[in-house]
C-alpha atoms as a PDB file:
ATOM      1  CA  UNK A   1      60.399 136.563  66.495  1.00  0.00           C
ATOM      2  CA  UNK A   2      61.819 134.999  63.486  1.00  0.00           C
ATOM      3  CA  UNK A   3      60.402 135.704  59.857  1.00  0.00           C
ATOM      4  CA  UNK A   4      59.092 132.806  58.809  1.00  0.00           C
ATOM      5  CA  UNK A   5      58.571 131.795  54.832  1.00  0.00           C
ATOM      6  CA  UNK A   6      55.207 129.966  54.139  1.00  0.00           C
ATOM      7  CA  UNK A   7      55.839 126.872  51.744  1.00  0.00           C
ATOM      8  CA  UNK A   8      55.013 127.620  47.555  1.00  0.00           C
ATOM      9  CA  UNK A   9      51.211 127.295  47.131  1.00  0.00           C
ATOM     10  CA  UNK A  10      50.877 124.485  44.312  1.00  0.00           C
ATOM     11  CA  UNK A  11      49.562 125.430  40.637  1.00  0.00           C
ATOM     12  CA  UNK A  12      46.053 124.513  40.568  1.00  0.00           C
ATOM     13  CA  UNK A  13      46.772 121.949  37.360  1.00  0.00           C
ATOM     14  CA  UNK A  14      49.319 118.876  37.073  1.00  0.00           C
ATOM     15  CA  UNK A  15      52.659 120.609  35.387  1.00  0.00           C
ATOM     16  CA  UNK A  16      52.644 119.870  31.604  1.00  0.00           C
ATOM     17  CA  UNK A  17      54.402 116.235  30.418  1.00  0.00           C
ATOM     18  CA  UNK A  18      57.770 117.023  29.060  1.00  0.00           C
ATOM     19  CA  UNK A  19      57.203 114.427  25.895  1.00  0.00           C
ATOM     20  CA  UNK A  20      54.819 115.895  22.997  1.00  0.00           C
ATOM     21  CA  UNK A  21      51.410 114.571  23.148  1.00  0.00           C
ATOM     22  CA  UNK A  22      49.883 112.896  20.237  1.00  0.00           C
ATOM     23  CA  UNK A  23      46.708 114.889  18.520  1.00  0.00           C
ATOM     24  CA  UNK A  24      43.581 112.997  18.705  1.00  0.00           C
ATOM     25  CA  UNK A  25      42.573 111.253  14.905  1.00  0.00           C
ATOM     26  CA  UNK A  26      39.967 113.439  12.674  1.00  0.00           C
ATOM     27  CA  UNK A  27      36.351 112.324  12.762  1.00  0.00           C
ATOM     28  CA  UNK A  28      35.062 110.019   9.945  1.00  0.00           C
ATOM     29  CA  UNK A  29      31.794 110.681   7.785  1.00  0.00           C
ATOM     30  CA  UNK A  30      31.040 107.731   5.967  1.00  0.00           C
ATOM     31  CA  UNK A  31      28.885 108.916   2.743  1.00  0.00           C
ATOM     32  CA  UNK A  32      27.188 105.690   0.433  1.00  0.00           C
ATOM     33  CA  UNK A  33      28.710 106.560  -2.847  1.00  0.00           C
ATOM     34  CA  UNK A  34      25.864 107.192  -6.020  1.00  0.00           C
ATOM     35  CA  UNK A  35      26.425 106.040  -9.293  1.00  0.00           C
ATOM     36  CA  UNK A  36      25.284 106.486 -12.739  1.00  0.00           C
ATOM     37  CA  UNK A  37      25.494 103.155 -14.746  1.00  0.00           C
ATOM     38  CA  UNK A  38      25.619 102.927 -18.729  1.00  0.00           C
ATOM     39  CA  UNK A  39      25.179  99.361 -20.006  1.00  0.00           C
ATOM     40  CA  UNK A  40      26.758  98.191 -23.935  1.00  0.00           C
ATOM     41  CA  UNK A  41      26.063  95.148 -25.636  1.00  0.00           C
ATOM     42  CA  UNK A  42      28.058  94.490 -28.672  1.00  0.00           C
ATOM     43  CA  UNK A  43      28.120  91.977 -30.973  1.00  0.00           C
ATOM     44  CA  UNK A  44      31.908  90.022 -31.141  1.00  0.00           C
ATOM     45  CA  UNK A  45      32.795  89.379 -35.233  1.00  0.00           C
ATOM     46  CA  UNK A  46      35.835  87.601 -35.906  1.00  0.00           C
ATOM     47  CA  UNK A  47      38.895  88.991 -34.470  1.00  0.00           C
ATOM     48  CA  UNK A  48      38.028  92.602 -33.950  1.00  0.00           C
ATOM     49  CA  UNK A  49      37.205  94.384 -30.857  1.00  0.00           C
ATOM     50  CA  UNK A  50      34.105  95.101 -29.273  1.00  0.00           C
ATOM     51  CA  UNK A  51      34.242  98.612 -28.387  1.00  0.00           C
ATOM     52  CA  UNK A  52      37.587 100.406 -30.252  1.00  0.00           C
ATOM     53  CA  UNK A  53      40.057 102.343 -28.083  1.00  0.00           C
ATOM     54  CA  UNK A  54      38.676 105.928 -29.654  1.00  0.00           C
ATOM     55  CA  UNK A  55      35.349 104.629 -28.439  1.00  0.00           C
ATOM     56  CA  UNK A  56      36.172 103.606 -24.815  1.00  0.00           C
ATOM     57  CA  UNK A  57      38.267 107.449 -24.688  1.00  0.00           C
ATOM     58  CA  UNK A  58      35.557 108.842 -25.710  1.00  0.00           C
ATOM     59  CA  UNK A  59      33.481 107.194 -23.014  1.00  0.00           C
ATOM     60  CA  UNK A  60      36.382 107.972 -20.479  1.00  0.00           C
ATOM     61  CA  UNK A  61      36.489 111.662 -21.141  1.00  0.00           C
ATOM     62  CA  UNK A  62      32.872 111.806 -20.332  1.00  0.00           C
ATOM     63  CA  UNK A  63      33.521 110.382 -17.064  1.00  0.00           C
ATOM     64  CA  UNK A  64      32.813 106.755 -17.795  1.00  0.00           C
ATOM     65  CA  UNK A  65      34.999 104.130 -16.178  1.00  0.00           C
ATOM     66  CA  UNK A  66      34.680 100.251 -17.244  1.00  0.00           C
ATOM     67  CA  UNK A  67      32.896  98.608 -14.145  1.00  0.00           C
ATOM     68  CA  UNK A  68      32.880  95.056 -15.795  1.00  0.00           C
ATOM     69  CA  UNK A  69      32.572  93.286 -19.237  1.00  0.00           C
ATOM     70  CA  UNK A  70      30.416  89.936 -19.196  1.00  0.00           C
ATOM     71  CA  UNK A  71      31.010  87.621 -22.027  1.00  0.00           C
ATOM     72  CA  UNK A  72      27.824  86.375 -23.649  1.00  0.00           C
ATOM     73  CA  UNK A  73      26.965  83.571 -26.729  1.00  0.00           C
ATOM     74  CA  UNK A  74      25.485  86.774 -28.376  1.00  0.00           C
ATOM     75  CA  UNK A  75      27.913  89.261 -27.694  1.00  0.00           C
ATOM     76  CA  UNK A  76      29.920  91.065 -24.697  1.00  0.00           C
ATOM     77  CA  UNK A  77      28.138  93.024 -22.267  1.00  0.00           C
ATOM     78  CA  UNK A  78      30.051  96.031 -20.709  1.00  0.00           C
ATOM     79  CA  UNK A  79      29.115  97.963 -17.813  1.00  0.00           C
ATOM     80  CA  UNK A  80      30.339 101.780 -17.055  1.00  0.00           C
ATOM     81  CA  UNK A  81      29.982 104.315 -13.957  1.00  0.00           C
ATOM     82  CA  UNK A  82      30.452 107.618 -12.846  1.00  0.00           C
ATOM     83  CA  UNK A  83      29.705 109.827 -10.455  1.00  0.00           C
ATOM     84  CA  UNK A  84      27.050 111.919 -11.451  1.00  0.00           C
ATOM     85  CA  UNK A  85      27.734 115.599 -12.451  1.00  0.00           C
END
Protein backbone atom coordinates (compact mmCIF):
# COMPACT_ATOMS: atom_id res chain seq x y z
CA UNK A 1 0.00 0.00 0.00
CA UNK A 2 1.23 3.32 -0.99
CA UNK A 3 2.10 6.13 1.66
CA UNK A 4 -0.14 8.57 1.16
CA UNK A 5 0.46 12.53 2.23
CA UNK A 6 -2.71 14.21 3.74
CA UNK A 7 -3.18 17.82 2.18
CA UNK A 8 -1.66 21.06 4.61
CA UNK A 9 -4.34 21.76 7.27
CA UNK A 10 -5.15 25.63 6.72
CA UNK A 11 -4.05 28.36 9.45
CA UNK A 12 -7.01 29.04 11.42
CA UNK A 13 -6.79 33.08 10.39
CA UNK A 14 -6.75 34.78 6.77
CA UNK A 15 -2.72 35.20 6.00
CA UNK A 16 -1.68 38.82 6.81
CA UNK A 17 -2.17 41.62 3.70
CA UNK A 18 1.18 42.24 2.22
CA UNK A 19 0.47 46.30 2.08
CA UNK A 20 0.84 48.14 5.64
CA UNK A 21 -2.39 48.84 7.22
CA UNK A 22 -3.31 52.26 8.25
CA UNK A 23 -3.65 52.86 12.31
CA UNK A 24 -7.04 53.80 13.33
CA UNK A 25 -7.29 58.00 14.23
CA UNK A 26 -6.92 58.91 18.18
CA UNK A 27 -10.14 59.57 20.06
CA UNK A 28 -11.31 63.22 20.49
CA UNK A 29 -12.34 64.88 23.95
CA UNK A 30 -13.92 67.98 23.28
CA UNK A 31 -13.44 70.23 26.62
CA UNK A 32 -15.65 73.94 26.61
CA UNK A 33 -12.77 76.24 27.14
CA UNK A 34 -13.13 78.77 30.61
CA UNK A 35 -12.14 82.14 30.58
CA UNK A 36 -11.31 84.92 32.81
CA UNK A 37 -12.37 88.34 31.27
CA UNK A 38 -10.85 91.87 32.36
CA UNK A 39 -12.80 94.81 30.90
CA UNK A 40 -10.85 98.71 30.35
CA UNK A 41 -12.49 101.75 29.54
CA UNK A 42 -10.30 104.61 28.71
CA UNK A 43 -10.86 107.86 27.88
CA UNK A 44 -9.33 108.84 24.02
CA UNK A 45 -7.49 112.64 24.34
CA UNK A 46 -6.17 114.00 21.29
CA UNK A 47 -3.77 111.92 19.48
CA UNK A 48 -2.42 109.66 22.14
CA UNK A 49 -3.14 106.13 22.81
CA UNK A 50 -5.49 104.54 24.95
CA UNK A 51 -3.64 101.98 26.72
CA UNK A 52 0.50 102.52 26.04
CA UNK A 53 2.53 99.55 24.74
CA UNK A 54 4.34 99.13 28.46
CA UNK A 55 0.76 98.90 29.64
CA UNK A 56 -0.70 96.28 27.23
CA UNK A 57 3.01 94.11 28.05
CA UNK A 58 2.36 94.39 31.18
CA UNK A 59 -1.13 93.01 30.76
CA UNK A 60 0.36 90.31 28.33
CA UNK A 61 2.91 88.99 30.74
CA UNK A 62 0.16 88.38 33.15
CA UNK A 63 -1.53 86.27 30.73
CA UNK A 64 -3.92 88.79 29.25
CA UNK A 65 -4.60 88.65 25.54
CA UNK A 66 -6.73 91.56 23.73
CA UNK A 67 -10.18 89.82 22.98
CA UNK A 68 -11.68 93.06 21.35
CA UNK A 69 -11.60 96.93 21.62
CA UNK A 70 -15.13 98.70 21.09
CA UNK A 71 -14.99 102.29 20.18
CA UNK A 72 -17.31 104.46 22.23
CA UNK A 73 -18.38 108.58 22.13
CA UNK A 74 -16.84 108.42 25.71
CA UNK A 75 -13.93 106.45 25.27
CA UNK A 76 -12.63 102.87 23.95
CA UNK A 77 -13.65 99.86 25.63
CA UNK A 78 -11.13 96.90 25.60
CA UNK A 79 -11.76 93.47 26.50
CA UNK A 80 -8.91 90.81 27.72
CA UNK A 81 -8.86 86.87 28.51
CA UNK A 82 -6.99 84.20 29.84
CA UNK A 83 -7.13 81.06 30.94
CA UNK A 84 -7.33 80.96 34.46
CA UNK A 85 -4.25 79.90 36.56
Amino acid sequence: MPLTIPPPIPPPFPPPHPEPRVPLPLPTVYVAPVWEYKHLHRVVRGDAPPVTESELNALGADGWELAGMIPSLSGVHLYFKRAPA
